[in-house]
N, C-alpha and C. Protein backbone atom coordinates (compact mmCIF):
# COMPACT_ATOMS: atom_id res chain seq x y z
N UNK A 1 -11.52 2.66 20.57
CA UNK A 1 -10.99 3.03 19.26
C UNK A 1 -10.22 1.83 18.68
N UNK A 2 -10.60 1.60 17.02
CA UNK A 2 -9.69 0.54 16.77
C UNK A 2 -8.43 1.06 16.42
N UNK A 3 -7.41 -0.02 16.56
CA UNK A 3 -6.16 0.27 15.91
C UNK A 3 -6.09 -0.05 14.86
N UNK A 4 -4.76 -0.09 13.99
CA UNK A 4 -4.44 0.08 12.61
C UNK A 4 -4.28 -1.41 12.40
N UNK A 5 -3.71 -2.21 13.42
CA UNK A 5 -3.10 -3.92 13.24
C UNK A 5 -4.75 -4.54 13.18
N UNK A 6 -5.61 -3.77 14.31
CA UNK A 6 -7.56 -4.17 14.38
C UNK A 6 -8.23 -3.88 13.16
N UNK A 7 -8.08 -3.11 12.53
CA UNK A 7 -8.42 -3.06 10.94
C UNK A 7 -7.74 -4.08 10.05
N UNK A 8 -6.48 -4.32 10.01
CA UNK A 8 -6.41 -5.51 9.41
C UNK A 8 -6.82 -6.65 9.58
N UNK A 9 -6.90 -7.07 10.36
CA UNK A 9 -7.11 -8.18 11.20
C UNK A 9 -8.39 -8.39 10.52
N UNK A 10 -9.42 -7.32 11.20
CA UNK A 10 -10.90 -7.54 10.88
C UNK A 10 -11.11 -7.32 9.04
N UNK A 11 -10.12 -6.90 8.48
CA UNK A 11 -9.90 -7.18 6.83
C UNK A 11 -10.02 -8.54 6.61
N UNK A 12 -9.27 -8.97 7.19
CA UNK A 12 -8.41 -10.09 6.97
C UNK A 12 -9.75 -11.62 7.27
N UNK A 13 -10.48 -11.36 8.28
CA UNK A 13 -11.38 -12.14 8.89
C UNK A 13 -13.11 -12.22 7.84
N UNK A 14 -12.84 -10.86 6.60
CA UNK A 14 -13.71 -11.01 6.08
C UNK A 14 -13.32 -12.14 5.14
N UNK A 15 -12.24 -12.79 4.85
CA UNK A 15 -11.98 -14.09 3.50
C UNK A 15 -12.00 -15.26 4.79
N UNK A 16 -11.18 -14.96 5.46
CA UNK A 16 -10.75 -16.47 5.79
C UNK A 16 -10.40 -16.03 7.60
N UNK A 17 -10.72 -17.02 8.35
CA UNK A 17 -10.25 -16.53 9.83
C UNK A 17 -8.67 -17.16 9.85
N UNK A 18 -7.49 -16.09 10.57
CA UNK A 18 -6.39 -16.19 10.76
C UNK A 18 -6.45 -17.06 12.44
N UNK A 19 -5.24 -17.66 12.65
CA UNK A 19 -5.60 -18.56 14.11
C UNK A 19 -4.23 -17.80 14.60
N UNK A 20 -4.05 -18.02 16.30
CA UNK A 20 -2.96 -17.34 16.95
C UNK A 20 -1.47 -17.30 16.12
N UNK A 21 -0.80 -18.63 15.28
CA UNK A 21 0.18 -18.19 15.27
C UNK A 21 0.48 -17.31 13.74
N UNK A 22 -0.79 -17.59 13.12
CA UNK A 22 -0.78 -16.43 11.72
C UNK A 22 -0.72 -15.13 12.33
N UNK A 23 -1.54 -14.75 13.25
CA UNK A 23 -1.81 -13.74 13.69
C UNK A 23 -0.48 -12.68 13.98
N UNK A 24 0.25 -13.51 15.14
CA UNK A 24 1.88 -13.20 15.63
C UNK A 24 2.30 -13.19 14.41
N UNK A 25 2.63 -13.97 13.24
CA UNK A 25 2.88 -13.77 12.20
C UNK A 25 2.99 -12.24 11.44
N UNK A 26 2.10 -11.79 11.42
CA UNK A 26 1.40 -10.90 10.62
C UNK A 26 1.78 -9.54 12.05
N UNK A 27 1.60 -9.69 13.17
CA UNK A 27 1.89 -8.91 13.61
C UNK A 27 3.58 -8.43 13.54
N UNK A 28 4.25 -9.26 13.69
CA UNK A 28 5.64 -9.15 13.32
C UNK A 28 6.15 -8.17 11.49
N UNK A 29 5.25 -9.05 10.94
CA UNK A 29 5.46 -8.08 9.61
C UNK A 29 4.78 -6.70 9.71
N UNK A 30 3.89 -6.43 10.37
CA UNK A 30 3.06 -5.43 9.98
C UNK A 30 3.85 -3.61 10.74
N UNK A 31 3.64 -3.25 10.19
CA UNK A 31 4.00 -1.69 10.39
C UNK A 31 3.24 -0.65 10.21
N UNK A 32 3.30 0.37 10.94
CA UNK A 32 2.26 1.24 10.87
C UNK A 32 2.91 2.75 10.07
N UNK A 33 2.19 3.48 8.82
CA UNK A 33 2.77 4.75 8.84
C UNK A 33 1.90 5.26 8.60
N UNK A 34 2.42 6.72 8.64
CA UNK A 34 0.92 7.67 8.28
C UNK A 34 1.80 8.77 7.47
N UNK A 35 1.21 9.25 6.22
CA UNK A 35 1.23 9.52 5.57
C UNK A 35 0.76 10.97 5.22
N UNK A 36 0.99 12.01 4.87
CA UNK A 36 0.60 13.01 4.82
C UNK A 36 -0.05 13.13 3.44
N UNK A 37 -0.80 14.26 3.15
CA UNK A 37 -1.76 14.31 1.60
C UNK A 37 -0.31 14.53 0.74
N UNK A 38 0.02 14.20 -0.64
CA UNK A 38 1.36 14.26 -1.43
C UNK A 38 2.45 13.61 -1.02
N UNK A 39 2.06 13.07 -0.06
CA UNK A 39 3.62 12.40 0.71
C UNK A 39 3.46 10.99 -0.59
N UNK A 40 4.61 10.01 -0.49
CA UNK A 40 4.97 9.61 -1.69
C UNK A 40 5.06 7.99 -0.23
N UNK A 41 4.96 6.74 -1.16
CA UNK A 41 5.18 5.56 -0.44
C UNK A 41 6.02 4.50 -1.60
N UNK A 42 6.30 5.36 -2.39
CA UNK A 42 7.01 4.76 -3.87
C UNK A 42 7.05 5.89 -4.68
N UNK A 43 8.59 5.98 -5.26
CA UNK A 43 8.49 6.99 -6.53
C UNK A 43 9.44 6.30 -7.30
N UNK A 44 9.40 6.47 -8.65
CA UNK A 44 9.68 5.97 -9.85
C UNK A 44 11.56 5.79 -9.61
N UNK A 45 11.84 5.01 -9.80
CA UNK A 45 12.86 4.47 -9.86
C UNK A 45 13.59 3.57 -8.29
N UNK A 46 12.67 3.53 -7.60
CA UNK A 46 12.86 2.70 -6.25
C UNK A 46 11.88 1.31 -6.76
N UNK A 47 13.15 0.40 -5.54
CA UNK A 47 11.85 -0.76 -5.60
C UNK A 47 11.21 -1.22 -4.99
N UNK A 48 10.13 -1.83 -5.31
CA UNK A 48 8.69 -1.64 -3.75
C UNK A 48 9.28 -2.82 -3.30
N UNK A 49 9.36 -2.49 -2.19
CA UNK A 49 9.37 -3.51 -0.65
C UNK A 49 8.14 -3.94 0.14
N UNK A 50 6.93 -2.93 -0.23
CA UNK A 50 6.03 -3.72 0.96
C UNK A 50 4.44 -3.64 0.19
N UNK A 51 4.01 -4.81 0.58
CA UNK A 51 2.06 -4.22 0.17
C UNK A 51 1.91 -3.52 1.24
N UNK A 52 1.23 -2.23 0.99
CA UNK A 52 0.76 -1.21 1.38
C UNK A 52 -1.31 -1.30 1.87
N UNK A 53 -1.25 -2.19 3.11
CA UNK A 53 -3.03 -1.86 3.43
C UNK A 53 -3.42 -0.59 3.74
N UNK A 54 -4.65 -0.06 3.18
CA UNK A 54 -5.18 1.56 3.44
C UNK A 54 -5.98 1.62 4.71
N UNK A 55 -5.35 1.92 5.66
CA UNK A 55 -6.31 1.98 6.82
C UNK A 55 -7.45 2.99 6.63
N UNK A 56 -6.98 4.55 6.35
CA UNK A 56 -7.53 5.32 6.41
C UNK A 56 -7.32 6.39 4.85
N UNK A 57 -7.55 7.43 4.30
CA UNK A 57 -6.91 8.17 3.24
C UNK A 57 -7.69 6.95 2.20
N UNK A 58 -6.64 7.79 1.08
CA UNK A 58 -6.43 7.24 -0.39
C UNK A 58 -5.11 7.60 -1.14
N UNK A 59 -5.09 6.19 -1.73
CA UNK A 59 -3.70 6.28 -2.49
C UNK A 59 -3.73 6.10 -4.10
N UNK A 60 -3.28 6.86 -4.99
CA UNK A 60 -3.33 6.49 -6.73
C UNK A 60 -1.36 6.39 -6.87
N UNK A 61 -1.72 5.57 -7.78
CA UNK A 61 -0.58 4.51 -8.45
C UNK A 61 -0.31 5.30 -10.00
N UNK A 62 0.42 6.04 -10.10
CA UNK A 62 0.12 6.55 -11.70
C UNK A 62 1.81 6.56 -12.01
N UNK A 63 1.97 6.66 -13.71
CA UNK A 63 3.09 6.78 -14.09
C UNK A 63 3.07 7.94 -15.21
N UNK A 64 4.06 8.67 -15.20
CA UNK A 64 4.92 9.83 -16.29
C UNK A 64 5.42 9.48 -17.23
N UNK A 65 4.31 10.05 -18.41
CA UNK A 65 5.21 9.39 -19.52
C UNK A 65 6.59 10.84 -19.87
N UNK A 66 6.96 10.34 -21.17
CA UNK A 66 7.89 11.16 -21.73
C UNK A 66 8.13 12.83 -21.88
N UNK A 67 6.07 12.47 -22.56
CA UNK A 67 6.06 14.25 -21.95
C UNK A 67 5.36 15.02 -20.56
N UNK A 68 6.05 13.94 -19.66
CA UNK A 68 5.42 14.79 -18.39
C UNK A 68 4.25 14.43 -18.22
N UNK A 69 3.00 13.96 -18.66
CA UNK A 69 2.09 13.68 -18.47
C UNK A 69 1.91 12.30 -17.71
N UNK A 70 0.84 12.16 -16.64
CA UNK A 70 0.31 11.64 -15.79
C UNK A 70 -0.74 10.50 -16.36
N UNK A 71 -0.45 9.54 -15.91
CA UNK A 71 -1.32 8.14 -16.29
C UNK A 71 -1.44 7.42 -15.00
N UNK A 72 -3.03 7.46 -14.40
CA UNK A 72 -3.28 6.77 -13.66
C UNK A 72 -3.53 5.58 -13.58
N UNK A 73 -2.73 4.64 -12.57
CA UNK A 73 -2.42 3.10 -13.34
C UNK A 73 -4.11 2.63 -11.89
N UNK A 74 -3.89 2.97 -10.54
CA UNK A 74 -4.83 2.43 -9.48
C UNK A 74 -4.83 3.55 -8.36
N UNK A 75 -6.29 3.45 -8.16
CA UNK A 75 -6.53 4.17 -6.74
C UNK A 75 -6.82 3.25 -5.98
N UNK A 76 -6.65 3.49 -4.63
CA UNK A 76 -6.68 2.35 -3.10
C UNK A 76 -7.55 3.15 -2.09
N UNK A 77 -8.46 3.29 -1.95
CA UNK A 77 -9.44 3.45 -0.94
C UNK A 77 -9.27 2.94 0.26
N UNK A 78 -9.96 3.49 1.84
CA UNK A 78 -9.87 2.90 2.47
C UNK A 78 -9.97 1.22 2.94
N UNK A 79 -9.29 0.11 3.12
CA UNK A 79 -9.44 -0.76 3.34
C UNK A 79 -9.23 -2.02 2.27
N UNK A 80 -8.39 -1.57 1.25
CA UNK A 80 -8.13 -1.28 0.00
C UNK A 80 -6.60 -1.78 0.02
N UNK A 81 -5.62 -2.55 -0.90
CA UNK A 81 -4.06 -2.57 -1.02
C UNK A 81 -4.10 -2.33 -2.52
N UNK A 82 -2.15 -1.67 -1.87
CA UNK A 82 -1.86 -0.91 -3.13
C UNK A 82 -0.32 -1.43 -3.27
N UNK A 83 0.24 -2.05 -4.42
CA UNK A 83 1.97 -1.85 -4.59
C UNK A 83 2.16 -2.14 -5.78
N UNK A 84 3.13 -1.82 -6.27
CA UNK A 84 3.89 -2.19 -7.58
C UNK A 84 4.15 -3.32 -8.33
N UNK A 85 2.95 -4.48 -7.79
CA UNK A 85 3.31 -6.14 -8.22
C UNK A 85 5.01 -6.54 -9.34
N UNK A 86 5.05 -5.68 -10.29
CA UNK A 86 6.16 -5.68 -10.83
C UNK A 86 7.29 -5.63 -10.17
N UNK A 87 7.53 -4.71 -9.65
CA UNK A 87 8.84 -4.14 -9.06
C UNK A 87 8.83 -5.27 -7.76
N UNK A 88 8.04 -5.55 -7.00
CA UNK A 88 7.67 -6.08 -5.75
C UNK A 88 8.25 -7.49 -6.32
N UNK A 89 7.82 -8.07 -7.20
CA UNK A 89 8.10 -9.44 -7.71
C UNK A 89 9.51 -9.05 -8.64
N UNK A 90 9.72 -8.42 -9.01
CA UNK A 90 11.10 -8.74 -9.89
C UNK A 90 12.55 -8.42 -8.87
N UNK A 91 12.20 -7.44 -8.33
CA UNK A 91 12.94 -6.74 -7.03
C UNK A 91 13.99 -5.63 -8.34
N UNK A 92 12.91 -4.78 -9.34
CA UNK A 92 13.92 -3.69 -10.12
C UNK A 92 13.32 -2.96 -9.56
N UNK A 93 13.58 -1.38 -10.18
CA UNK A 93 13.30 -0.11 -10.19
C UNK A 93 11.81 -0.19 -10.63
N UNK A 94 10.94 0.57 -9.98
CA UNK A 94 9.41 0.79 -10.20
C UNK A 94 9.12 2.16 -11.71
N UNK A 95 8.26 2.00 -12.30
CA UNK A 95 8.14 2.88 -13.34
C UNK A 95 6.91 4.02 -12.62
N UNK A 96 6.57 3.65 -11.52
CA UNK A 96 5.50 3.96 -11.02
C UNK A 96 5.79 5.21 -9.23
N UNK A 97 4.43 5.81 -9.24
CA UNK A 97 4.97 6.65 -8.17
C UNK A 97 3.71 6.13 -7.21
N UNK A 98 3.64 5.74 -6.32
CA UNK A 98 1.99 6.14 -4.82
C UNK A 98 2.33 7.19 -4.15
N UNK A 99 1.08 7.90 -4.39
CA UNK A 99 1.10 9.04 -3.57
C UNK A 99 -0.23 8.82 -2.70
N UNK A 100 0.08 9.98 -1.71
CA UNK A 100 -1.26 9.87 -0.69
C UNK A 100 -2.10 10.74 -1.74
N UNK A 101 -3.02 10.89 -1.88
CA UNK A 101 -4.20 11.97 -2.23
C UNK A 101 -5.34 12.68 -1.40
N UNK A 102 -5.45 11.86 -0.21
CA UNK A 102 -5.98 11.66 1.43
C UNK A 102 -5.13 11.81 2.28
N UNK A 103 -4.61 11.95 3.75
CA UNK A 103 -3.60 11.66 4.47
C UNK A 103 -4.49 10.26 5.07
């Protein structure tokens, strides 16, 4: 069975091959969660801290406007990244929510 760090990896090997100490690298940053269907990995007024790789599931990126209504900004498929480039790069509050839609 692969693992979750073996899916990246083998992501990762489809652009460019990583060598041992990228690798340790990347293992050090990398974290594993799992996510339930509606569970949330960002909601609107937090600020994103991490790119998010899709091992498994699916994730949509959408924002609320004024009247409550739903605007889907990105969906993330398996094998797929998902984050808030804004919020991630400015380090504010996100306008944006990820939810699982998949676990």
């Amino acid at each position: 069975m692969t693992t979750s760090f073996e899916t990246l990896i083998k992501y990762f090997k489809n652009y460019f091959p990583l060598n041992e100490e990228e690798r340790e690298e990347l293992s050090r940053r990398f974290s594993e969660r799992k996510i339930k269907r509606r569970g949330f990995i960002l909601q609107q007024g937090d600020v994103c801290r991490h790119f998010t790789f899709v091992v498994s599931g699916c994730f949509k990126m959408y924002a609320v406007d004024p009247t409550s209504k739903e605007h889907n900004l990105q969906f993330a498929p398996e094998n797929d990244w998902i984050t808030d480039l804004s919020s991630f790069y400015s380090e504010k509050p996100s306008g944006a929510y990820i939810e699982a839609i998949e676990p």
